[in-house]
PDB file of N, CA and C in Angstrom:
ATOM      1  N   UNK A   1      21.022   7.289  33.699  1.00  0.00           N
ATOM      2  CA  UNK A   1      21.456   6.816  32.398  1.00  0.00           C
ATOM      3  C   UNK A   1      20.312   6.124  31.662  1.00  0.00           C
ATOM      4  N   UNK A   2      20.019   6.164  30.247  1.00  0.00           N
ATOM      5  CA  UNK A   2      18.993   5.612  29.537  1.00  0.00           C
ATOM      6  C   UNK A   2      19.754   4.704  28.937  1.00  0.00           C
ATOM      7  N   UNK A   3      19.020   3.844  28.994  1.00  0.00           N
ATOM      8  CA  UNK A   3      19.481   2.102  28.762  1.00  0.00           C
ATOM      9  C   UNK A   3      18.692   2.289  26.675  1.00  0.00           C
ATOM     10  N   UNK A   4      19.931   1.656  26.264  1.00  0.00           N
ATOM     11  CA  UNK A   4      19.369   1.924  24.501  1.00  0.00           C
ATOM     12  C   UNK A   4      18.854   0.379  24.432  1.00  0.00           C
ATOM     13  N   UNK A   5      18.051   0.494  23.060  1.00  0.00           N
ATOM     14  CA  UNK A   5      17.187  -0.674  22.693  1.00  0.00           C
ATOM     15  C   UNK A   5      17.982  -1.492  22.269  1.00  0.00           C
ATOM     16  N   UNK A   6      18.724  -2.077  22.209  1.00  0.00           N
ATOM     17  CA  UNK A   6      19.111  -3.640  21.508  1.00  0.00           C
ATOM     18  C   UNK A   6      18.861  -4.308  20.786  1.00  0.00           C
ATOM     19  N   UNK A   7      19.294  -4.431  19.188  1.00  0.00           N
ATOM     20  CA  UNK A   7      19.096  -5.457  18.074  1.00  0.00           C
ATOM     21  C   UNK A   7      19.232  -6.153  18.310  1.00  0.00           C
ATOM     22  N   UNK A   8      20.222  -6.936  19.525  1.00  0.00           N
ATOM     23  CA  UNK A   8      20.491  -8.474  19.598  1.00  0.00           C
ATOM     24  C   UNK A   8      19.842  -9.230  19.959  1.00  0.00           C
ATOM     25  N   UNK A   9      19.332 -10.671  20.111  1.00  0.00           N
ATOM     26  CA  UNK A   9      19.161 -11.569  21.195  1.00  0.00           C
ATOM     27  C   UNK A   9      19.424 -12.833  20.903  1.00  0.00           C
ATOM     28  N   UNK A  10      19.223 -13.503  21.846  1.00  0.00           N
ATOM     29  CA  UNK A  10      19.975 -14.883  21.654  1.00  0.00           C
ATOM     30  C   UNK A  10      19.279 -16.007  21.919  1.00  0.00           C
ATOM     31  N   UNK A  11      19.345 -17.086  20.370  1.00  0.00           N
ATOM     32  CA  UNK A  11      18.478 -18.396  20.002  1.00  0.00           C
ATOM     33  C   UNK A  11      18.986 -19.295  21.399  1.00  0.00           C
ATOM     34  N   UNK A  12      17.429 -20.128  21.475  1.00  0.00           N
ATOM     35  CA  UNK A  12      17.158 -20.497  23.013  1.00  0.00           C
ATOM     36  C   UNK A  12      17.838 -22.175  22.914  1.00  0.00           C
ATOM     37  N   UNK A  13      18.326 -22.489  21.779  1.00  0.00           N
ATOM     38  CA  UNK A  13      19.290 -23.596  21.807  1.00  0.00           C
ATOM     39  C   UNK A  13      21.080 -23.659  21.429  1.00  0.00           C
ATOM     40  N   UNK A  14      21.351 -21.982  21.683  1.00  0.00           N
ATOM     41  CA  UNK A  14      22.864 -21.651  21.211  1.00  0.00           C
ATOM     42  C   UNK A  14      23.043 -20.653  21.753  1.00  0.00           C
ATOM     43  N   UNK A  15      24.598 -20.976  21.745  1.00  0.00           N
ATOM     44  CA  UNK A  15      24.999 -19.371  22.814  1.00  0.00           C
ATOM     45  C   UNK A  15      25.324 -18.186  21.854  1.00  0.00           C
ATOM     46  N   UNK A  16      25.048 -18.358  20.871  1.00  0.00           N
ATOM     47  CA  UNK A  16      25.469 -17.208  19.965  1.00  0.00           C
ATOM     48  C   UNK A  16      24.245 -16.494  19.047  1.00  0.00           C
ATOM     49  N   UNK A  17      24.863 -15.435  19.822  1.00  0.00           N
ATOM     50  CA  UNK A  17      23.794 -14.297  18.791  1.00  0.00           C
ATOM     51  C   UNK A  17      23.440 -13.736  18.069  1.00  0.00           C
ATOM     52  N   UNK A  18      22.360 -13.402  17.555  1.00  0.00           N
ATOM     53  CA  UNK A  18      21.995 -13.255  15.679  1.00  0.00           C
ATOM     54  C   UNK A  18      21.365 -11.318  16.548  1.00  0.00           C
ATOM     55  N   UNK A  19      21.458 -10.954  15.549  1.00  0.00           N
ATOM     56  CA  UNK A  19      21.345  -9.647  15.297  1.00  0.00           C
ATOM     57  C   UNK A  19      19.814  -9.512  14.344  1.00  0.00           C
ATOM     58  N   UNK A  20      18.858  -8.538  15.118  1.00  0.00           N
ATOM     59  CA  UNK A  20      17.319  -8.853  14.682  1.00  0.00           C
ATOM     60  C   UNK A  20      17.538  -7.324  13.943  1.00  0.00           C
ATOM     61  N   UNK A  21      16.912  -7.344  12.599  1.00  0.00           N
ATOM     62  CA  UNK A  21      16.338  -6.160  11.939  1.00  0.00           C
ATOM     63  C   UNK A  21      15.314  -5.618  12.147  1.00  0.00           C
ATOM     64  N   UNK A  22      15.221  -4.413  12.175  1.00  0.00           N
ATOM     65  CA  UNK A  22      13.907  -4.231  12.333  1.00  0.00           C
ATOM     66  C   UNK A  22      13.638  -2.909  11.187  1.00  0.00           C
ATOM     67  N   UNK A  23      12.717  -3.109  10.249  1.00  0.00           N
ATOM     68  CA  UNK A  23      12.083  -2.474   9.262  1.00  0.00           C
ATOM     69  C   UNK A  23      11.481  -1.418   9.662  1.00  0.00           C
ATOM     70  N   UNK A  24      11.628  -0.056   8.824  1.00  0.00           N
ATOM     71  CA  UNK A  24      10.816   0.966   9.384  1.00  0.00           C
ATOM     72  C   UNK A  24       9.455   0.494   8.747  1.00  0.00           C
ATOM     73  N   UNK A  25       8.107   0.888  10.302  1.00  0.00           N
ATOM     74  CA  UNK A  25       6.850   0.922   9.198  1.00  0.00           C
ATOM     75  C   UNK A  25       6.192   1.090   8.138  1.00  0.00           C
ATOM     76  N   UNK A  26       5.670   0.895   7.059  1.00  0.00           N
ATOM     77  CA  UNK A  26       5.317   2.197   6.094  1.00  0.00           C
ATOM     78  C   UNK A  26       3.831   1.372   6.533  1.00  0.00           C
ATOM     79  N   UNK A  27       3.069   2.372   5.245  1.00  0.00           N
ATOM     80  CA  UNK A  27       1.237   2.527   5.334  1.00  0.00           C
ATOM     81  C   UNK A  27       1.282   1.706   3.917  1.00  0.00           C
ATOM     82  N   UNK A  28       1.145   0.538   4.335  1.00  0.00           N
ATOM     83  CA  UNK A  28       0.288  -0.325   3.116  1.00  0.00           C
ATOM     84  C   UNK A  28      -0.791  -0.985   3.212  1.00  0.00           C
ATOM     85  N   UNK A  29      -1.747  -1.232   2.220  1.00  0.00           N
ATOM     86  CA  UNK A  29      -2.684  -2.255   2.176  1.00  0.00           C
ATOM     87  C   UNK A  29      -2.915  -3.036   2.944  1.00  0.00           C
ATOM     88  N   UNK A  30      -3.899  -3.060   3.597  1.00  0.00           N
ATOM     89  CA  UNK A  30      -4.310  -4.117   5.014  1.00  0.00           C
ATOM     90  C   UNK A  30      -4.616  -5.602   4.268  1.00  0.00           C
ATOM     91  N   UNK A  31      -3.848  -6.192   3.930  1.00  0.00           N
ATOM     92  CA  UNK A  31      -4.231  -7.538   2.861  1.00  0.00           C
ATOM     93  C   UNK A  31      -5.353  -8.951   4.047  1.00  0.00           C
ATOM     94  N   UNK A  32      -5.861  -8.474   5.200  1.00  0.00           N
ATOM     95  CA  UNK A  32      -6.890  -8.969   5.505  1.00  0.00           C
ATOM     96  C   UNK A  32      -8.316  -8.512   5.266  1.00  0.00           C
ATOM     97  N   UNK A  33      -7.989  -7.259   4.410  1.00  0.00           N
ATOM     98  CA  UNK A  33      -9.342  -6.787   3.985  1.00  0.00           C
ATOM     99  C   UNK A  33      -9.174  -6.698   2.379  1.00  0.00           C
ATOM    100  N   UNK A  34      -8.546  -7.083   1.335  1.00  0.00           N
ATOM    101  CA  UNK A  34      -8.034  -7.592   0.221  1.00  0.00           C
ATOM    102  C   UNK A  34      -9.220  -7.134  -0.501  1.00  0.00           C
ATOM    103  N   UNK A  35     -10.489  -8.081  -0.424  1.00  0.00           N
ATOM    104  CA  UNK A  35     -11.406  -8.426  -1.388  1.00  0.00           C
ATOM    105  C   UNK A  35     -12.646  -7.284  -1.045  1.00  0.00           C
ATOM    106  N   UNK A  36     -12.664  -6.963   0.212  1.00  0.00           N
ATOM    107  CA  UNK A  36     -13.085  -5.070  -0.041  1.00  0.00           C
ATOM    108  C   UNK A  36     -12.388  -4.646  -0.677  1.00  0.00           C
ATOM    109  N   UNK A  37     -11.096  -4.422  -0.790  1.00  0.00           N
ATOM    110  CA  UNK A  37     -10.860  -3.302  -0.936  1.00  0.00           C
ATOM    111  C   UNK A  37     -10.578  -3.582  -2.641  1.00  0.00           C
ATOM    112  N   UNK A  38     -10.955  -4.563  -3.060  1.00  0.00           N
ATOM    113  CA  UNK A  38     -10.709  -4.902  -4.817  1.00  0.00           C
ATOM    114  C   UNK A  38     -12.303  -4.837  -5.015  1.00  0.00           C
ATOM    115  N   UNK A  39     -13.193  -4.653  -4.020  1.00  0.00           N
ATOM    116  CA  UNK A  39     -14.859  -4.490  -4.463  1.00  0.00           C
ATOM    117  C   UNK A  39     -14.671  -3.285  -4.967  1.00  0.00           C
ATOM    118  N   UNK A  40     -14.686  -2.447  -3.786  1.00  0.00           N
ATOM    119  CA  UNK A  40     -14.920  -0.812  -3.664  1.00  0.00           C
ATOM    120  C   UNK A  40     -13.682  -0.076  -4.536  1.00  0.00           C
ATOM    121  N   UNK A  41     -12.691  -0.677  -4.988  1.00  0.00           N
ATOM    122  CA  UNK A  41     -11.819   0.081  -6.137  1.00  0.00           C
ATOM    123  C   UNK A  41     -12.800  -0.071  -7.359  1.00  0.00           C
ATOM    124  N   UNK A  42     -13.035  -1.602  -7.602  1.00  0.00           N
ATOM    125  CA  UNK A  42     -13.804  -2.198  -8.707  1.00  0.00           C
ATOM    126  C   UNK A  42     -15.067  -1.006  -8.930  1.00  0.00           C
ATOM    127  N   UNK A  43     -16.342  -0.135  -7.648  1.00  0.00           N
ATOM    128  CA  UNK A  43     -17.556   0.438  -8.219  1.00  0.00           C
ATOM    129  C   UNK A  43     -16.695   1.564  -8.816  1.00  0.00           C
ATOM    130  N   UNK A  44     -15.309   2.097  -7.784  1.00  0.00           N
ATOM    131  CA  UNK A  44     -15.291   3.513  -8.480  1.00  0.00           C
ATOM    132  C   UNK A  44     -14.547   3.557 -10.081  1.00  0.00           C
ATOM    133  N   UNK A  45     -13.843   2.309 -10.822  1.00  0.00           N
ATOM    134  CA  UNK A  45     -13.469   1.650 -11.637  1.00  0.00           C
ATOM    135  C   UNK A  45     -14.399   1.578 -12.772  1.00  0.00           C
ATOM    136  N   UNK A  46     -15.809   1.410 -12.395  1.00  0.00           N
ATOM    137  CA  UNK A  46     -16.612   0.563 -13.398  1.00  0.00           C
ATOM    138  C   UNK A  46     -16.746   2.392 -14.075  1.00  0.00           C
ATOM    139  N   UNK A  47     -16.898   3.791 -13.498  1.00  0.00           N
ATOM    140  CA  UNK A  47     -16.648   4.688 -14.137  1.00  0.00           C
ATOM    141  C   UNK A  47     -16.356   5.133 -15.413  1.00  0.00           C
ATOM    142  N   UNK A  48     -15.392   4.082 -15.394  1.00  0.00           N
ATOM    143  CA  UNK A  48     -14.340   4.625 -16.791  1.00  0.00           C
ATOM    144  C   UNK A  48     -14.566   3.354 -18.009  1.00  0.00           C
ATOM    145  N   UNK A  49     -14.352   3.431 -18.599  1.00  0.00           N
ATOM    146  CA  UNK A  49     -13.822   2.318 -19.726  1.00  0.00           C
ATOM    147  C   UNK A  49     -13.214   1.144 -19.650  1.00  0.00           C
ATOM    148  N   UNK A  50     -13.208   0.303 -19.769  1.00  0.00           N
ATOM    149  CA  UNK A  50     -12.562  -0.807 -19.586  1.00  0.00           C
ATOM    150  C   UNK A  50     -11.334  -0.982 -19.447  1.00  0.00           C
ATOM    151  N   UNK A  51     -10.798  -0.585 -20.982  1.00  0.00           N
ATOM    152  CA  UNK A  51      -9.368  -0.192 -20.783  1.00  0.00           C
ATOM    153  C   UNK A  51      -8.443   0.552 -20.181  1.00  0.00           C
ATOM    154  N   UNK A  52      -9.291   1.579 -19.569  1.00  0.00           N
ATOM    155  CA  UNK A  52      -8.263   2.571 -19.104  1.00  0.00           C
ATOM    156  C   UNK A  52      -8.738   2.216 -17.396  1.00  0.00           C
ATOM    157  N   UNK A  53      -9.659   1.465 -17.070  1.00  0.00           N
ATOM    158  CA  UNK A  53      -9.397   0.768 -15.672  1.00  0.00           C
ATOM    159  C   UNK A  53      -8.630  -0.384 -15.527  1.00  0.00           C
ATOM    160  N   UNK A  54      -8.574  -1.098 -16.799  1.00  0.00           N
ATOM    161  CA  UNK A  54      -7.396  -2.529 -16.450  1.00  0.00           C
ATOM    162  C   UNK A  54      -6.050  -1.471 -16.240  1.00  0.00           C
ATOM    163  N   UNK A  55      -5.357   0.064 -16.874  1.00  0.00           N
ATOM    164  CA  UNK A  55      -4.354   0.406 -16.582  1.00  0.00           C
ATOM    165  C   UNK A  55      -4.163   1.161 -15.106  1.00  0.00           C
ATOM    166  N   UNK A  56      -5.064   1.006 -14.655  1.00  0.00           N
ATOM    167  CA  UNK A  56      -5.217   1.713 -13.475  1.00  0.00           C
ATOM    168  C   UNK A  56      -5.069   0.574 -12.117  1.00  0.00           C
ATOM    169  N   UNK A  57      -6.395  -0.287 -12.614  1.00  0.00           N
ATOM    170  CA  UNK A  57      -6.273  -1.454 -11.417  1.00  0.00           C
ATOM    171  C   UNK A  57      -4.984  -2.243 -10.838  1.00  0.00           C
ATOM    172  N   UNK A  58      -4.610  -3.223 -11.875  1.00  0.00           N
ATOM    173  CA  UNK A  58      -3.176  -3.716 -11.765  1.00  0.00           C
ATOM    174  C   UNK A  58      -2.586  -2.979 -11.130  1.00  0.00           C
ATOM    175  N   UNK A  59      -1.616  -2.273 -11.360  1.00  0.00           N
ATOM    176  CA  UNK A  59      -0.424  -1.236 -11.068  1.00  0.00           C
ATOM    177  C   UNK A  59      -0.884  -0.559  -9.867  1.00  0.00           C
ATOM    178  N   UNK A  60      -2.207   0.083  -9.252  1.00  0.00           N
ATOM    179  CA  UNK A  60      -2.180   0.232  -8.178  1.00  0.00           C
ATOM    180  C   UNK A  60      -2.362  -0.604  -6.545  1.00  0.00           C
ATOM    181  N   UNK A  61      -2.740  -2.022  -7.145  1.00  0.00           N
ATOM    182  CA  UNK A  61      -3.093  -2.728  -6.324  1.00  0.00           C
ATOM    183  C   UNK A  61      -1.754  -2.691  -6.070  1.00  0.00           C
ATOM    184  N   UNK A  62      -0.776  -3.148  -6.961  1.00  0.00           N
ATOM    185  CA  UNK A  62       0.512  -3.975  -6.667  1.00  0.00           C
ATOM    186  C   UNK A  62       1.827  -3.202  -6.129  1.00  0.00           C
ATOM    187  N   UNK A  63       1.489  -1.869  -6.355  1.00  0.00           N
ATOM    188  CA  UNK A  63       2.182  -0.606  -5.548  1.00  0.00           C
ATOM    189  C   UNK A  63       1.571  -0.581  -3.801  1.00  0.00           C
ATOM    190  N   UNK A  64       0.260  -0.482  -3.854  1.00  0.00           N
ATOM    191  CA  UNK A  64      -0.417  -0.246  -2.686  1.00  0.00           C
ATOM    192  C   UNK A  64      -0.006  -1.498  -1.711  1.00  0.00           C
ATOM    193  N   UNK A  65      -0.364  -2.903  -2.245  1.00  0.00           N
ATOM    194  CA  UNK A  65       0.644  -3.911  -1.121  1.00  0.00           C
ATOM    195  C   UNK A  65       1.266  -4.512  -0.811  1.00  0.00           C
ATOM    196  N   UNK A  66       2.530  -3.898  -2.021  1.00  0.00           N
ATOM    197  CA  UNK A  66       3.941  -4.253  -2.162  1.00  0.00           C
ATOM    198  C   UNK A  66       5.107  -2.846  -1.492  1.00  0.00           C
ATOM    199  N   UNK A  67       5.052  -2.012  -1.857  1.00  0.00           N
ATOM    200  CA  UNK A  67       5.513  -0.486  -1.754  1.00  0.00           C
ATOM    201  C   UNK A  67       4.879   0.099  -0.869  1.00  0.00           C
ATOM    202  N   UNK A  68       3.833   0.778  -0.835  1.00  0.00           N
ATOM    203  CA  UNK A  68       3.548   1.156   0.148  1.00  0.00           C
ATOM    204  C   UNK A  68       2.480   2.432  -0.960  1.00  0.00           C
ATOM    205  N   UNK A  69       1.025   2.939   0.352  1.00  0.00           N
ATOM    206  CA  UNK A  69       0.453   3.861  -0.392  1.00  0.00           C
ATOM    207  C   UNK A  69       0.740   4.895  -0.680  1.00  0.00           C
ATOM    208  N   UNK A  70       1.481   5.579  -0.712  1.00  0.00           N
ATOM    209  CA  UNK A  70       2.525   6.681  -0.905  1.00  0.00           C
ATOM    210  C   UNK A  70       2.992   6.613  -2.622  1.00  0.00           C
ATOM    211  N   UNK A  71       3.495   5.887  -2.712  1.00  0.00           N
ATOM    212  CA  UNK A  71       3.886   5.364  -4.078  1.00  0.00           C
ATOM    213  C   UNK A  71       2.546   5.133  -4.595  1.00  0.00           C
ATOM    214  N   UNK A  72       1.624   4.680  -4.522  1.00  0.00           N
ATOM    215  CA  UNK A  72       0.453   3.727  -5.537  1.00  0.00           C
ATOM    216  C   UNK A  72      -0.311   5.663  -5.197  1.00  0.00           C
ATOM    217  N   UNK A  73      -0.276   6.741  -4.582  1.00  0.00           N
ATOM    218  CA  UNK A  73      -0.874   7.839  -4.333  1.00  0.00           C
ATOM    219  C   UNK A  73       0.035   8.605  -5.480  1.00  0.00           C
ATOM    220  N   UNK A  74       1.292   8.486  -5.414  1.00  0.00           N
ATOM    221  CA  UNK A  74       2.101   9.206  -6.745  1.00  0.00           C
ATOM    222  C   UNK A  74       2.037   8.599  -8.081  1.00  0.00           C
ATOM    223  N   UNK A  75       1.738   7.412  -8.274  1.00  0.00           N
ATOM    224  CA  UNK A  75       0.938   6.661  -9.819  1.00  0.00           C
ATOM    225  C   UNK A  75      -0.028   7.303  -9.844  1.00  0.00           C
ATOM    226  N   UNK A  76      -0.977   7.173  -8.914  1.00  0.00           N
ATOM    227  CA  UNK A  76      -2.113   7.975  -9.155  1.00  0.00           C
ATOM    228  C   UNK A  76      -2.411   9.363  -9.575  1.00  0.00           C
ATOM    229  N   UNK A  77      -1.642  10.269  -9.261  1.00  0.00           N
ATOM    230  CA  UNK A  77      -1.544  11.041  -9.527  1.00  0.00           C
ATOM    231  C   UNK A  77      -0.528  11.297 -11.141  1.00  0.00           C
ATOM    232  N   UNK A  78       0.425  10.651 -11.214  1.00  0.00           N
ATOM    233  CA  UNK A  78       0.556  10.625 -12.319  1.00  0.00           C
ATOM    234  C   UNK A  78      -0.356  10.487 -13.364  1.00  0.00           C
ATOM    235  N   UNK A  79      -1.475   9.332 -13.512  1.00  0.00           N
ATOM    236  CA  UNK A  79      -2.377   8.772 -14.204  1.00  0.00           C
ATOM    237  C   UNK A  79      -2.995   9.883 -14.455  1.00  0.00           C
ATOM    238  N   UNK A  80      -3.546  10.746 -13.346  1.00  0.00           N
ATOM    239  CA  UNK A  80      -4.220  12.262 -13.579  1.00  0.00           C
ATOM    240  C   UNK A  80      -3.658  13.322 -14.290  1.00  0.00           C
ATOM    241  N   UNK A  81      -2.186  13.618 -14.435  1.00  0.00           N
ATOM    242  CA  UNK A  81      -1.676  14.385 -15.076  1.00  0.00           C
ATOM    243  C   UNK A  81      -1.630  13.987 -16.394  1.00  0.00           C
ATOM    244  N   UNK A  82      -1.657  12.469 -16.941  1.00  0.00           N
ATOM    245  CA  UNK A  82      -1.460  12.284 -17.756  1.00  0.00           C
ATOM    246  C   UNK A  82      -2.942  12.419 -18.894  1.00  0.00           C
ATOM    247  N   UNK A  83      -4.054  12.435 -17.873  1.00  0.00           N
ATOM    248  CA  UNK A  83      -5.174  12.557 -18.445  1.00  0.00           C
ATOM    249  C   UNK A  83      -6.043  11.238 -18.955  1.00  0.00           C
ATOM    250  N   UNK A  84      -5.302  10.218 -18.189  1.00  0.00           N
ATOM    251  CA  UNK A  84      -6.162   8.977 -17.885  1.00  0.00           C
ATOM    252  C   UNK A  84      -7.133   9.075 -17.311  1.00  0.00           C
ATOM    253  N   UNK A  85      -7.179   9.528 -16.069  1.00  0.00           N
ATOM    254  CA  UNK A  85      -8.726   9.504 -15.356  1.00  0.00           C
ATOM    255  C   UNK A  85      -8.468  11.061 -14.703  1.00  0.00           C
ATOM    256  N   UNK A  86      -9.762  11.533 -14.355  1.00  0.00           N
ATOM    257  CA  UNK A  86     -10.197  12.866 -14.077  1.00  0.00           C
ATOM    258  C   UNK A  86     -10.091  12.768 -12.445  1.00  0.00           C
ATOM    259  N   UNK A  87      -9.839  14.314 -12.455  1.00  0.00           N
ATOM    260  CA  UNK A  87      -9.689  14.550 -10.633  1.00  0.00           C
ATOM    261  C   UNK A  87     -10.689  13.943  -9.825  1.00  0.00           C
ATOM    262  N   UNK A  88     -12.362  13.654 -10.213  1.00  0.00           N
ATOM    263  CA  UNK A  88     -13.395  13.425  -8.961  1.00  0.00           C
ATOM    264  C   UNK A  88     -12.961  11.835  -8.970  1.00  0.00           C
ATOM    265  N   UNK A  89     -12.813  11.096  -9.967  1.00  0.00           N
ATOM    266  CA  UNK A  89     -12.125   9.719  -9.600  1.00  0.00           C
ATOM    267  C   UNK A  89     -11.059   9.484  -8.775  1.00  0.00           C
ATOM    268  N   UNK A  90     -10.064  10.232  -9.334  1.00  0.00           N
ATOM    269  CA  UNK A  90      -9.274  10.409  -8.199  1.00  0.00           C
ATOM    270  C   UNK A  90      -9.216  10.656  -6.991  1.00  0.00           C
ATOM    271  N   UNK A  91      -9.826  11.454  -6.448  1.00  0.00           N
ATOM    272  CA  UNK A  91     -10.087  11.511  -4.938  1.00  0.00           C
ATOM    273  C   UNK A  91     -10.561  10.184  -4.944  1.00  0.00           C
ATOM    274  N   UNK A  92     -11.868   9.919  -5.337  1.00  0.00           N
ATOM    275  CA  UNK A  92     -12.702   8.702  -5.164  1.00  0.00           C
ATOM    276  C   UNK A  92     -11.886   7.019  -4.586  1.00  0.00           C
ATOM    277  N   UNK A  93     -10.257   7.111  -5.573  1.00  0.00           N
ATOM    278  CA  UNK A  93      -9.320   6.261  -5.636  1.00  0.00           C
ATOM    279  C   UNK A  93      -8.768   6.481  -4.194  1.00  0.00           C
ATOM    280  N   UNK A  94      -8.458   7.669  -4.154  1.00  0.00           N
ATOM    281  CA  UNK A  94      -7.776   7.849  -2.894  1.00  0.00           C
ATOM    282  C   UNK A  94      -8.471   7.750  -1.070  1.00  0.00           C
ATOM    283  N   UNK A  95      -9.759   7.979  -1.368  1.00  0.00           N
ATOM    284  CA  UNK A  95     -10.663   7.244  -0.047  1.00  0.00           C
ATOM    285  C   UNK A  95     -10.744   6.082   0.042  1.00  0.00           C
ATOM    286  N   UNK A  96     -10.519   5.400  -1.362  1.00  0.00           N
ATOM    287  CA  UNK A  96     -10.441   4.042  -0.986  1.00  0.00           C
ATOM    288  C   UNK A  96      -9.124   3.365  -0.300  1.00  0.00           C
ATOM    289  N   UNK A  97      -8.184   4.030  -0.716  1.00  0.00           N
ATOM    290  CA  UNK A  97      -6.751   3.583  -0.871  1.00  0.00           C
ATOM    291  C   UNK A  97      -6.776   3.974   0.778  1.00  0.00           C
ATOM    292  N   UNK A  98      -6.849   5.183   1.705  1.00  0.00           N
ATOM    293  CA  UNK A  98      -6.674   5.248   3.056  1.00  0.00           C
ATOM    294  C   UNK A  98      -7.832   4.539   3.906  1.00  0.00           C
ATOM    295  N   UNK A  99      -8.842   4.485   3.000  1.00  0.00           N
ATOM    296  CA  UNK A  99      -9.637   3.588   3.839  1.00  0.00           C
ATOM    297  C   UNK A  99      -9.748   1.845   4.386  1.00  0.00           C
ATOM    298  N   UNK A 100      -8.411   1.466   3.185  1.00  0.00           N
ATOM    299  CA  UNK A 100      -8.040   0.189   3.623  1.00  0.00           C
ATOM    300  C   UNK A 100      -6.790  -0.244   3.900  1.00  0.00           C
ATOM    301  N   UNK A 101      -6.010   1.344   4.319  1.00  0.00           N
ATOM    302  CA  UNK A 101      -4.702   0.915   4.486  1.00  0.00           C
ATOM    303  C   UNK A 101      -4.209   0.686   5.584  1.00  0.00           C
ATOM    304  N   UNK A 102      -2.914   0.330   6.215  1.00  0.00           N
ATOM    305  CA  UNK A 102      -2.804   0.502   7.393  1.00  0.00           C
ATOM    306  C   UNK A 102      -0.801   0.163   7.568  1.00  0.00           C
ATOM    307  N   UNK A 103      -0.554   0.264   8.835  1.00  0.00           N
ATOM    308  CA  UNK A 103       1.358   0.401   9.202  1.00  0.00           C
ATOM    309  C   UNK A 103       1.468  -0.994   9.369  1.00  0.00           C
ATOM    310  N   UNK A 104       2.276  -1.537   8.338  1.00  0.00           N
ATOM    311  CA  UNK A 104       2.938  -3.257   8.645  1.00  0.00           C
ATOM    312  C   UNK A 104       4.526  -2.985   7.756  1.00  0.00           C
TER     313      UNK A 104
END
């Protein structure tokens, strides 16, 4: 017989038990490497125009380590269809984005 995993366990000053959640992983932003990873967005950034990197920066940081990179990879790609920034940036965005991400 296989013994199943158990949500429960029980606080070490009460006899009653709380029920533990547990979150599926996703792939977000490693926020101990933060200020790389706002350098190296920032060279491939300085690319474009000012303005059309403040619409880019914001909104993907805050997708990437809030949501998850999946989402801040489908903005991105939106941004491209829309004809904000060009495909070689894009990739460029996107090595950065897996290169500092990680499962929390």
């Amino acid at each position: 017989m296989e013994q199943q995993k158990s949500n429960t366990f029980y606080s070490k000053g009460s006899k009653k038990f709380k029920q533990k959640i547990y979150s599926k992983k996703t792939k977000k932003l490693n926020m101990g490497r933060v200020s790389d990873f706002k350098w190296d967005l920032n060279q491939v950034l300085n690319k474009l125009p000012e303005e059309k990197a403040g619409l880019i920066r914001g909104p993907l940081y805050a997708k990437a380590s809030k949501i998850g990179v999946e989402e801040a990879k489908k903005f991105l790609k939106d941004k491209e269809d829309e004809g904000v920034i060009d495909k070689d940036i894009a990739m460029e965005i996107l090595r950065v984005l897996t290169k500092y991400s990680k499962f929390r």
